[in-house]
N, C-alpha and C. Protein backbone atom coordinates (compact mmCIF):
# COMPACT_ATOMS: atom_id res chain seq x y z
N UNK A 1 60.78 39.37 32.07
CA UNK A 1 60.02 39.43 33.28
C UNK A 1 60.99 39.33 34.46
N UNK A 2 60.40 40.27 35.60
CA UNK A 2 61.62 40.50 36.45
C UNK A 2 61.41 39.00 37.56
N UNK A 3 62.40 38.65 37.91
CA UNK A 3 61.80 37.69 39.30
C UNK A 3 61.17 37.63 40.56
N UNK A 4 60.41 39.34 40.75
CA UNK A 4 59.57 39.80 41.53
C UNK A 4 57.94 39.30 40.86
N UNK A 5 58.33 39.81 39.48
CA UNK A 5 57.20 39.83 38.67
C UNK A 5 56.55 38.23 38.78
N UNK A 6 57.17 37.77 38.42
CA UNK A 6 57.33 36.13 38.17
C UNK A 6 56.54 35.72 39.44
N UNK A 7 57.29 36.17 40.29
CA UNK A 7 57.02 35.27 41.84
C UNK A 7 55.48 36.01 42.24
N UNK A 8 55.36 37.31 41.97
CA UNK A 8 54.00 37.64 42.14
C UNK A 8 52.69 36.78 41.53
N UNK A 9 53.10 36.37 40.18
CA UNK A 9 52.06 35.89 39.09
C UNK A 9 51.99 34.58 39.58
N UNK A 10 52.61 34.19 40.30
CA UNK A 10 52.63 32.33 40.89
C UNK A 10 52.20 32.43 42.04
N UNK A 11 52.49 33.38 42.89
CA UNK A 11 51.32 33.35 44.03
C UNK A 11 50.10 33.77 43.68
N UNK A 12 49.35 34.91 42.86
CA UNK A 12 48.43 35.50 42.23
C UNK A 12 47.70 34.12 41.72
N UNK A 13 48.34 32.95 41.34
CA UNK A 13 47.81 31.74 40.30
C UNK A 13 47.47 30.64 41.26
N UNK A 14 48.63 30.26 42.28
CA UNK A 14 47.96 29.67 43.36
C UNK A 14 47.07 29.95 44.47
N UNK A 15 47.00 31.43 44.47
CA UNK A 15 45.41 32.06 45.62
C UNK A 15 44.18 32.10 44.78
N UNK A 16 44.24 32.05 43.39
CA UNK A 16 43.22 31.99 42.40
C UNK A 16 42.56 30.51 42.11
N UNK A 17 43.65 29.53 42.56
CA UNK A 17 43.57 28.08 42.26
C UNK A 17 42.85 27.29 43.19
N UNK A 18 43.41 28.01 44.63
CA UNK A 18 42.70 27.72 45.20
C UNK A 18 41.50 28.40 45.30
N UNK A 19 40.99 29.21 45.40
CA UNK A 19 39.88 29.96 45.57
C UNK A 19 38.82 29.20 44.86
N UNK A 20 39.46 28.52 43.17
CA UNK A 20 38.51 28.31 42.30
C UNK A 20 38.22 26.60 42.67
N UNK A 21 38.96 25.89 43.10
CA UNK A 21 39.13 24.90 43.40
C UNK A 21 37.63 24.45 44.57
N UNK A 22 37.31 25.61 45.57
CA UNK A 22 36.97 25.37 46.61
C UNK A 22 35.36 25.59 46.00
N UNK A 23 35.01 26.12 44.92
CA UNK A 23 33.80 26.65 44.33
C UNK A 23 33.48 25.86 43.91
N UNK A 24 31.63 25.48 44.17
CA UNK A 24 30.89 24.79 43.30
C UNK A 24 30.53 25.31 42.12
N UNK A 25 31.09 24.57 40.97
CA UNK A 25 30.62 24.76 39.78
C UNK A 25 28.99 25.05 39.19
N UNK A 26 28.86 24.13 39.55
CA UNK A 26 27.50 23.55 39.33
C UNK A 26 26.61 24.79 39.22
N UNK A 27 26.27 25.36 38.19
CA UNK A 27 24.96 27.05 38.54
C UNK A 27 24.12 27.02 37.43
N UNK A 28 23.09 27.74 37.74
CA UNK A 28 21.93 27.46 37.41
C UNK A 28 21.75 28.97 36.56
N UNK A 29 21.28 29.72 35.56
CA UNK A 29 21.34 30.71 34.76
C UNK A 29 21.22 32.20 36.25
N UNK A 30 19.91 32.08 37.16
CA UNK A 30 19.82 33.20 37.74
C UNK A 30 20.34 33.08 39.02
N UNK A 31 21.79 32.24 39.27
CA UNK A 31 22.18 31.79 40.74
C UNK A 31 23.62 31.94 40.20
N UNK A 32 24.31 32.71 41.48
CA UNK A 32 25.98 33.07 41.61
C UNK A 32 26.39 31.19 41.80
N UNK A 33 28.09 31.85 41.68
CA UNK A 33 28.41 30.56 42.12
C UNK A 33 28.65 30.34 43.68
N UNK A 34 28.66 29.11 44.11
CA UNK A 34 28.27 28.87 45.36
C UNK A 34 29.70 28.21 45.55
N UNK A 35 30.43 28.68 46.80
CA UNK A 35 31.81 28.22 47.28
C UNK A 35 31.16 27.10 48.48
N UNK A 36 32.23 25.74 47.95
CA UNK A 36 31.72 24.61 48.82
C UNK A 36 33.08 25.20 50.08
N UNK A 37 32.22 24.63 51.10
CA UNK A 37 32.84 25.00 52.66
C UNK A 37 32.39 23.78 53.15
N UNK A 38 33.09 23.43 54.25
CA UNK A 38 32.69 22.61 55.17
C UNK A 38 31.53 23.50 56.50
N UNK A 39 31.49 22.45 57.14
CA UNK A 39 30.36 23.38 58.55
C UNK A 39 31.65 23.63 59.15
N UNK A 40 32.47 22.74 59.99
CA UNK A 40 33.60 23.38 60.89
C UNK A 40 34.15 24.76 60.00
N UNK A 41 34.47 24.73 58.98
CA UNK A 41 35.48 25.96 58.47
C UNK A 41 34.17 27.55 58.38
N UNK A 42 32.87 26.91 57.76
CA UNK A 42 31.71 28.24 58.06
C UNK A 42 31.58 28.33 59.94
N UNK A 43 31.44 27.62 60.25
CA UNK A 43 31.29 27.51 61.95
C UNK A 43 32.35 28.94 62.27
N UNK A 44 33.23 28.27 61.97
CA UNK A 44 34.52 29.06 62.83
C UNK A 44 35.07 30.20 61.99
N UNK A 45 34.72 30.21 60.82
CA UNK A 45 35.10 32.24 60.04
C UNK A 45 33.86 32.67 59.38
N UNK A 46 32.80 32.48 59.63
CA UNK A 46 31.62 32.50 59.24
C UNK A 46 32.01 34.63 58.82
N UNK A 47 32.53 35.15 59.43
CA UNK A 47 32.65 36.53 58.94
C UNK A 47 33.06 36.62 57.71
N UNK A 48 34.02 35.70 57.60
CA UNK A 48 34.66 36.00 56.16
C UNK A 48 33.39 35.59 55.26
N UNK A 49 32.66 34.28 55.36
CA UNK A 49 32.01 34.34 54.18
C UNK A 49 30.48 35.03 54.37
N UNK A 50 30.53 35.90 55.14
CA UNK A 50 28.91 36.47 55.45
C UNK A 50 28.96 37.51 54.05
N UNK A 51 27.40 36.93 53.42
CA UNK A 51 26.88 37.31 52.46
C UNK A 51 27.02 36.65 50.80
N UNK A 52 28.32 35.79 51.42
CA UNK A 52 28.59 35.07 50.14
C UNK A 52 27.94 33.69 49.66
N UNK A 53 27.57 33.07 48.76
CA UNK A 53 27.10 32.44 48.35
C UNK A 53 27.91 31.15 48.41
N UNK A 54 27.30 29.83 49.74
CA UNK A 54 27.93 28.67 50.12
C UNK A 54 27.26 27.44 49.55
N UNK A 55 27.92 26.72 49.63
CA UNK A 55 27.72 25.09 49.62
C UNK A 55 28.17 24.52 50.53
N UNK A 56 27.23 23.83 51.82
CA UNK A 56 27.79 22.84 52.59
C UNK A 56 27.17 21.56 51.69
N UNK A 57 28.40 20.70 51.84
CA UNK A 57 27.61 19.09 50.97
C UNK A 57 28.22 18.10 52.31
N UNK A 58 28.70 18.91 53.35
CA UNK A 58 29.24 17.71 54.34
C UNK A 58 28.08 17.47 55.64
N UNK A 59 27.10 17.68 55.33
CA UNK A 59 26.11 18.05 56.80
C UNK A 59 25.12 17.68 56.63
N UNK A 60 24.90 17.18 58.31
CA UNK A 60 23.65 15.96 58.72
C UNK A 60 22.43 16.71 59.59
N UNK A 61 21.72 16.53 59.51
CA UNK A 61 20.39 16.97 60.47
C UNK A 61 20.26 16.92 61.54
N UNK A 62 21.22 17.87 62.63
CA UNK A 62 21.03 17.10 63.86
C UNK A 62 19.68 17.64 64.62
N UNK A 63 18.89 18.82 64.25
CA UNK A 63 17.96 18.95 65.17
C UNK A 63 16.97 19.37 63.85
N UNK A 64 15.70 19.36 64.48
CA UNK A 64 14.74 19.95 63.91
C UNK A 64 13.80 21.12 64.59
N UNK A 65 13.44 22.09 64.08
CA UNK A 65 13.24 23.59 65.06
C UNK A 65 12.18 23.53 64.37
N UNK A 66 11.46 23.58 63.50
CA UNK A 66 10.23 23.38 62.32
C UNK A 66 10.52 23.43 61.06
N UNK A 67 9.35 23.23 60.56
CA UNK A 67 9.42 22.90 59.00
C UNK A 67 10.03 23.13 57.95
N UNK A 68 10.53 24.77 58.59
CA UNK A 68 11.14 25.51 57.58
C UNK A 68 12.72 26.06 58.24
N UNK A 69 13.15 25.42 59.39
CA UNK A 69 14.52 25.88 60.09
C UNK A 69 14.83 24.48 60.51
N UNK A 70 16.18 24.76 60.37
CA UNK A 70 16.68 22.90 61.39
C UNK A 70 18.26 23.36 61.99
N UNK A 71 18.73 22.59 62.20
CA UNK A 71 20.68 22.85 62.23
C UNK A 71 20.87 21.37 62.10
N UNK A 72 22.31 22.28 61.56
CA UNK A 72 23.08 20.94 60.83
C UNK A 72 24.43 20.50 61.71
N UNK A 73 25.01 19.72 61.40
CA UNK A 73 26.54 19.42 62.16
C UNK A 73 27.04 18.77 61.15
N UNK A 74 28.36 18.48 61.17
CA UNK A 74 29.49 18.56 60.45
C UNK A 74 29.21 16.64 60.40
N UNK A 75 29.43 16.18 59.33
CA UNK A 75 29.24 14.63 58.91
C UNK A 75 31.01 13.85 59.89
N UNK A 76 31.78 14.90 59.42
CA UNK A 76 32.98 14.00 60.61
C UNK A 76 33.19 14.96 61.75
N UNK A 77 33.59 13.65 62.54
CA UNK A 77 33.83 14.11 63.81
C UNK A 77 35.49 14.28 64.04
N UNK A 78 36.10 15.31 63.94
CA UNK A 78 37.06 16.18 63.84
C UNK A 78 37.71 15.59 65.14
N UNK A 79 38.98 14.91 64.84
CA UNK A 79 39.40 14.56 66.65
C UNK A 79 40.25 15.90 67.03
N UNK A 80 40.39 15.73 68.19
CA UNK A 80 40.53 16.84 69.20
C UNK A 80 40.18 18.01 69.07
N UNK A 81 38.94 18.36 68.79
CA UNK A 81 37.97 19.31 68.88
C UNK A 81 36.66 18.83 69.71
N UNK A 82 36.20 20.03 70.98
CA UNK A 82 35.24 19.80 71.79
C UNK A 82 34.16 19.59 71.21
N UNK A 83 33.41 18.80 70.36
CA UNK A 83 32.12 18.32 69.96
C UNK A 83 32.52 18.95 68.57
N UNK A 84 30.70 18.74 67.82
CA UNK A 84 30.84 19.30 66.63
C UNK A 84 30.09 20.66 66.30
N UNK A 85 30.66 21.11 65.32
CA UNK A 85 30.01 22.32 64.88
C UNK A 85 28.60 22.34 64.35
N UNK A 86 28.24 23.41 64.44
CA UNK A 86 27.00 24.11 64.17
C UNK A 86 26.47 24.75 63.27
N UNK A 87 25.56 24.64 62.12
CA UNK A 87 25.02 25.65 61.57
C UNK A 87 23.40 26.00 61.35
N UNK A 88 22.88 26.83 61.77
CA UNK A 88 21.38 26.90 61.46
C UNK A 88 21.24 27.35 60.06
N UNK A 89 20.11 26.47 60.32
CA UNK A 89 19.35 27.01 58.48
C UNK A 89 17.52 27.55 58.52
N UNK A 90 17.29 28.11 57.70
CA UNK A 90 16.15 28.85 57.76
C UNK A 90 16.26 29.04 55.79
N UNK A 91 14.86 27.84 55.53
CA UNK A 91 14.75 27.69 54.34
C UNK A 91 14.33 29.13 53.42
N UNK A 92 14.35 29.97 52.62
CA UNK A 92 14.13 31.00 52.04
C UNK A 92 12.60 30.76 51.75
N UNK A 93 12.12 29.55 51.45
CA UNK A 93 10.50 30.29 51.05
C UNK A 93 10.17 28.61 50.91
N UNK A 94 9.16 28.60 51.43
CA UNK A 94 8.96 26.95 51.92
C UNK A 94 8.68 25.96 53.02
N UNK A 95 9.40 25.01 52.78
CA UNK A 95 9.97 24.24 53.87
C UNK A 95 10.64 23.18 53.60
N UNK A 96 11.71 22.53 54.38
CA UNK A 96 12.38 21.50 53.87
C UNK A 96 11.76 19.99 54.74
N UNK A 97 11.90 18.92 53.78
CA UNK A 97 11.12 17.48 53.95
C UNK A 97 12.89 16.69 54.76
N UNK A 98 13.11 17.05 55.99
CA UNK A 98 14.05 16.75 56.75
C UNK A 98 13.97 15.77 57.61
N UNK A 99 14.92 14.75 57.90
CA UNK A 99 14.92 14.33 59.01
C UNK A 99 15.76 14.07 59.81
N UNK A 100 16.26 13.85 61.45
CA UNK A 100 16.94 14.11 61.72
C UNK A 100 17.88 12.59 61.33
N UNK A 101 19.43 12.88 61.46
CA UNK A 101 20.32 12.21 61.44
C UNK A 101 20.38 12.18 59.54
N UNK A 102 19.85 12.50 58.98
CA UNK A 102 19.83 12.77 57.34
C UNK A 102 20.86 13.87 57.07
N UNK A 103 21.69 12.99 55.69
CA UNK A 103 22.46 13.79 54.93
C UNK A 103 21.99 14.43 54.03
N UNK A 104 22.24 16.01 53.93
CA UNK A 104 22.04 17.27 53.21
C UNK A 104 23.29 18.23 52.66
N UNK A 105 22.39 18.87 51.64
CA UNK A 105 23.75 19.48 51.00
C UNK A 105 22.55 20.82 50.57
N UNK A 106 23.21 21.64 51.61
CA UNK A 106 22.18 22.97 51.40
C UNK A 106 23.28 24.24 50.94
N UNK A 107 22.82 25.06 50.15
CA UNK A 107 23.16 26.06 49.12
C UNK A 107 22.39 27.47 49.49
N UNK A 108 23.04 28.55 49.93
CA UNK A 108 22.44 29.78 49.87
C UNK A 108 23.39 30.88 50.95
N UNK A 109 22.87 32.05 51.17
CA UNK A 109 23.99 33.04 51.66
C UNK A 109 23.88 32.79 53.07
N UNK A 110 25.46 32.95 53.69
CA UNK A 110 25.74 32.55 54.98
C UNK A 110 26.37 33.68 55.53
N UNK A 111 26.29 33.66 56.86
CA UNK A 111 26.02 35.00 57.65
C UNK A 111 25.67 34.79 59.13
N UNK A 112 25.93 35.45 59.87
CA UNK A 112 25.54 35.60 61.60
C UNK A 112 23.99 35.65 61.49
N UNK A 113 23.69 35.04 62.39
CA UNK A 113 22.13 35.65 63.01
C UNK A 113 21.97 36.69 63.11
N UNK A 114 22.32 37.89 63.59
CA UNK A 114 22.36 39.21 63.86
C UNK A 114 22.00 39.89 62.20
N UNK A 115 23.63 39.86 61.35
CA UNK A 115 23.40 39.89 59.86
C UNK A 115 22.21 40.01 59.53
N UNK A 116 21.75 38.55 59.32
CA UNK A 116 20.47 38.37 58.52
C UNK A 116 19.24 39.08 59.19
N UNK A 117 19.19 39.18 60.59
CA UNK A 117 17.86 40.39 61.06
C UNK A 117 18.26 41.76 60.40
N UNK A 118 19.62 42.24 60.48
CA UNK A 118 19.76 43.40 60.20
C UNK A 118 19.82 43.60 58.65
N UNK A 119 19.80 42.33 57.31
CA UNK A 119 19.40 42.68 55.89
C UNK A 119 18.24 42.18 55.59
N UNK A 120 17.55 41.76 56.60
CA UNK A 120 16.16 41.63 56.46
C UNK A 120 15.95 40.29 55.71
N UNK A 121 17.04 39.71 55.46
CA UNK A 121 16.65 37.71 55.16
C UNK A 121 15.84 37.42 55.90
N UNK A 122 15.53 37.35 57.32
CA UNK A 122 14.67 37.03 58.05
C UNK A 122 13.50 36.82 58.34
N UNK A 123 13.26 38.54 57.52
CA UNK A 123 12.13 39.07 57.77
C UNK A 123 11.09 39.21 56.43
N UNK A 124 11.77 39.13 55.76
CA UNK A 124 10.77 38.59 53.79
C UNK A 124 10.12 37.99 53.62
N UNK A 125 9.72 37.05 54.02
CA UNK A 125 8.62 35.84 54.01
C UNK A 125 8.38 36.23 55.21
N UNK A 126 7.33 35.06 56.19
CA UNK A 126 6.95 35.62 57.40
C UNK A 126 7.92 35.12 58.26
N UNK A 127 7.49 36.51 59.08
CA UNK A 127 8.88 36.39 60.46
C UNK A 127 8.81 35.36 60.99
N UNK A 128 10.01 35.20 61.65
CA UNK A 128 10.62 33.95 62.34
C UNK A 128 10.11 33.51 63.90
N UNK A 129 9.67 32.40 64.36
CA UNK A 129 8.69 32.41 65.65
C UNK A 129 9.86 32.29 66.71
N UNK A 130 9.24 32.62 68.13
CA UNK A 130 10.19 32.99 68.60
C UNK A 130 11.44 31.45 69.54
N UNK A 131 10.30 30.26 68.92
CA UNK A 131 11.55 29.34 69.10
C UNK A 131 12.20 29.03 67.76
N UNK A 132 11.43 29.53 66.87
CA UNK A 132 12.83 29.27 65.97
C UNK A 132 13.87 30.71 66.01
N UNK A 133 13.79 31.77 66.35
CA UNK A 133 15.18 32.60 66.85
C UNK A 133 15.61 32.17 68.20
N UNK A 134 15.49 31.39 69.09
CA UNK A 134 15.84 30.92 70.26
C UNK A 134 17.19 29.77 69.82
N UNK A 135 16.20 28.95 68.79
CA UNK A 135 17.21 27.59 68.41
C UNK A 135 18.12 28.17 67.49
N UNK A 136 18.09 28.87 66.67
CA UNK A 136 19.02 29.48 65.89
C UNK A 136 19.97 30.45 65.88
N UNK A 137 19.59 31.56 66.76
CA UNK A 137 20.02 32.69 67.04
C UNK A 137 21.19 32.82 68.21
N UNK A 138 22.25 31.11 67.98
CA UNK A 138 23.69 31.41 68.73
C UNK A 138 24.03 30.50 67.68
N UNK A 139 24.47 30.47 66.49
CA UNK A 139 24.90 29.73 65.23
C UNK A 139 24.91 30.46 63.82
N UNK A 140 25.95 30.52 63.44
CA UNK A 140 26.46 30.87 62.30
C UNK A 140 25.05 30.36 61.14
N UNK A 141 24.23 31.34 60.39
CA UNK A 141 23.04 30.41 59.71
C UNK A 141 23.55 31.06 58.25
N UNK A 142 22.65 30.04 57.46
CA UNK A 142 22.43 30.10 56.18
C UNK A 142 21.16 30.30 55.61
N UNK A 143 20.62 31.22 54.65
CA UNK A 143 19.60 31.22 54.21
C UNK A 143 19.57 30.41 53.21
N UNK A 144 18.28 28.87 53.33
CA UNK A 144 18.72 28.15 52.51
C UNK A 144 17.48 28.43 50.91
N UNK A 145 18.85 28.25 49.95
CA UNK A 145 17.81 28.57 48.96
C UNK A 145 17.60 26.99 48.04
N UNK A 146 18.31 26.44 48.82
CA UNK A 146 18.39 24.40 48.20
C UNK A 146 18.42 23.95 48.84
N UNK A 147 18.14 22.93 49.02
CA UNK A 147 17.94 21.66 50.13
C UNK A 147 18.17 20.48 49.54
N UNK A 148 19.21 19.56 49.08
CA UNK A 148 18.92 18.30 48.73
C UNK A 148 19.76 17.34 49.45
N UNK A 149 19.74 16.25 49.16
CA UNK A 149 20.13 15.05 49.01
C UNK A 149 21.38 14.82 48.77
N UNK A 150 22.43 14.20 49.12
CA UNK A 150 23.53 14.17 48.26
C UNK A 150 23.26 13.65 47.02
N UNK A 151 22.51 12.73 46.74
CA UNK A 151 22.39 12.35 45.27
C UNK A 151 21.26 13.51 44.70
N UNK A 152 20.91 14.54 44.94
CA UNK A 152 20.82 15.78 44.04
C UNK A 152 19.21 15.86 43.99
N UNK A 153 18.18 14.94 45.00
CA UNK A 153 17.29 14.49 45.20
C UNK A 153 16.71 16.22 45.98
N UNK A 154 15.77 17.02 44.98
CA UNK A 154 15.36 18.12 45.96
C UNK A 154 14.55 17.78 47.01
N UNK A 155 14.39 18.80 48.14
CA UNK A 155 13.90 18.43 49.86
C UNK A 155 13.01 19.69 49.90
N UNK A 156 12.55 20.32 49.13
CA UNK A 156 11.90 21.60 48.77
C UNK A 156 10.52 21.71 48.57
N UNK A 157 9.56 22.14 49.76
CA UNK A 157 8.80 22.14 49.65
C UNK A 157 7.94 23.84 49.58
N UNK A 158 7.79 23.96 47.94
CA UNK A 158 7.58 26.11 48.15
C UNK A 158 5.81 25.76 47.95
């Protein structure tokens, strides 16, 4: 093996390591696997993972928009960064049993606001009222298809 070769297969092993490292295991027979992210890191490249299948397990309830939408913020407060990040959620079919300042660990595809009007997440169940696209619609969202608890406690009400 040449020492190009070599050095390729060890970076190839550590971008794979990590990649796999960052993924929630945890899946269910008819569910992809879900890559754990923080909110700051979806907040701020939310392009890269639009459409892919996330796990935030670091995020608290900071608002409530209704039954079935809320946003979340990031559980630490990141020093020298202007406040905390943002993510809206809009439960897939349901509603979630939320409250504010409550820790959550929500699971499902993440994506721009824009995105999800334009693949029609939005719009599959009944459309979205127009304060919940007001409260949501400047935040990186997730269509949530889980809602729990950190201790694994479902928040799912279909």
């Amino acid at each position: 093996m040449t020492r190009a070769t070599a050095s390729l297969m060890i970076a190839w092993t550590a971008a794979v390591g990590v990649r796999l490292a960052g993924q929630d295991l945890r899946i269910t027979p008819n569910e992809g696997v879900a890559i754990r992210v923080s909110v700051e890191t979806l907040a701020n490249h939310v392009v890269q993972f639009a459409g892919m299948r996330v796990r935030l397990a670091d995020a608290i309830v900071e608002r409530i928009v209704s039954p079935r939408a809320f946003v979340l913020i990031g559980s630490r407060d990141v020093a020298g960064l202007e406040g905390r990040d943002r993510i809206g959620i809009v439960v897939e079919s349901g509603t979630a049993s939320v409250v504010q300042n409550m820790p959550v660990v929500v699971t499902g595809p993440a994506g721009t606001f824009q995105g999800a009007r334009v693949v029609g997440a939005l719009t599959r169940g009944s459309a979205l009222t127009e304060a919940e696209r007001e409260a949501l619609s400047r935040y990186p969202l997730i269509v949530a298809t889980t809602v729990e608890t950190p201790g694994n406690v479902d928040l799912l009400r279909r």
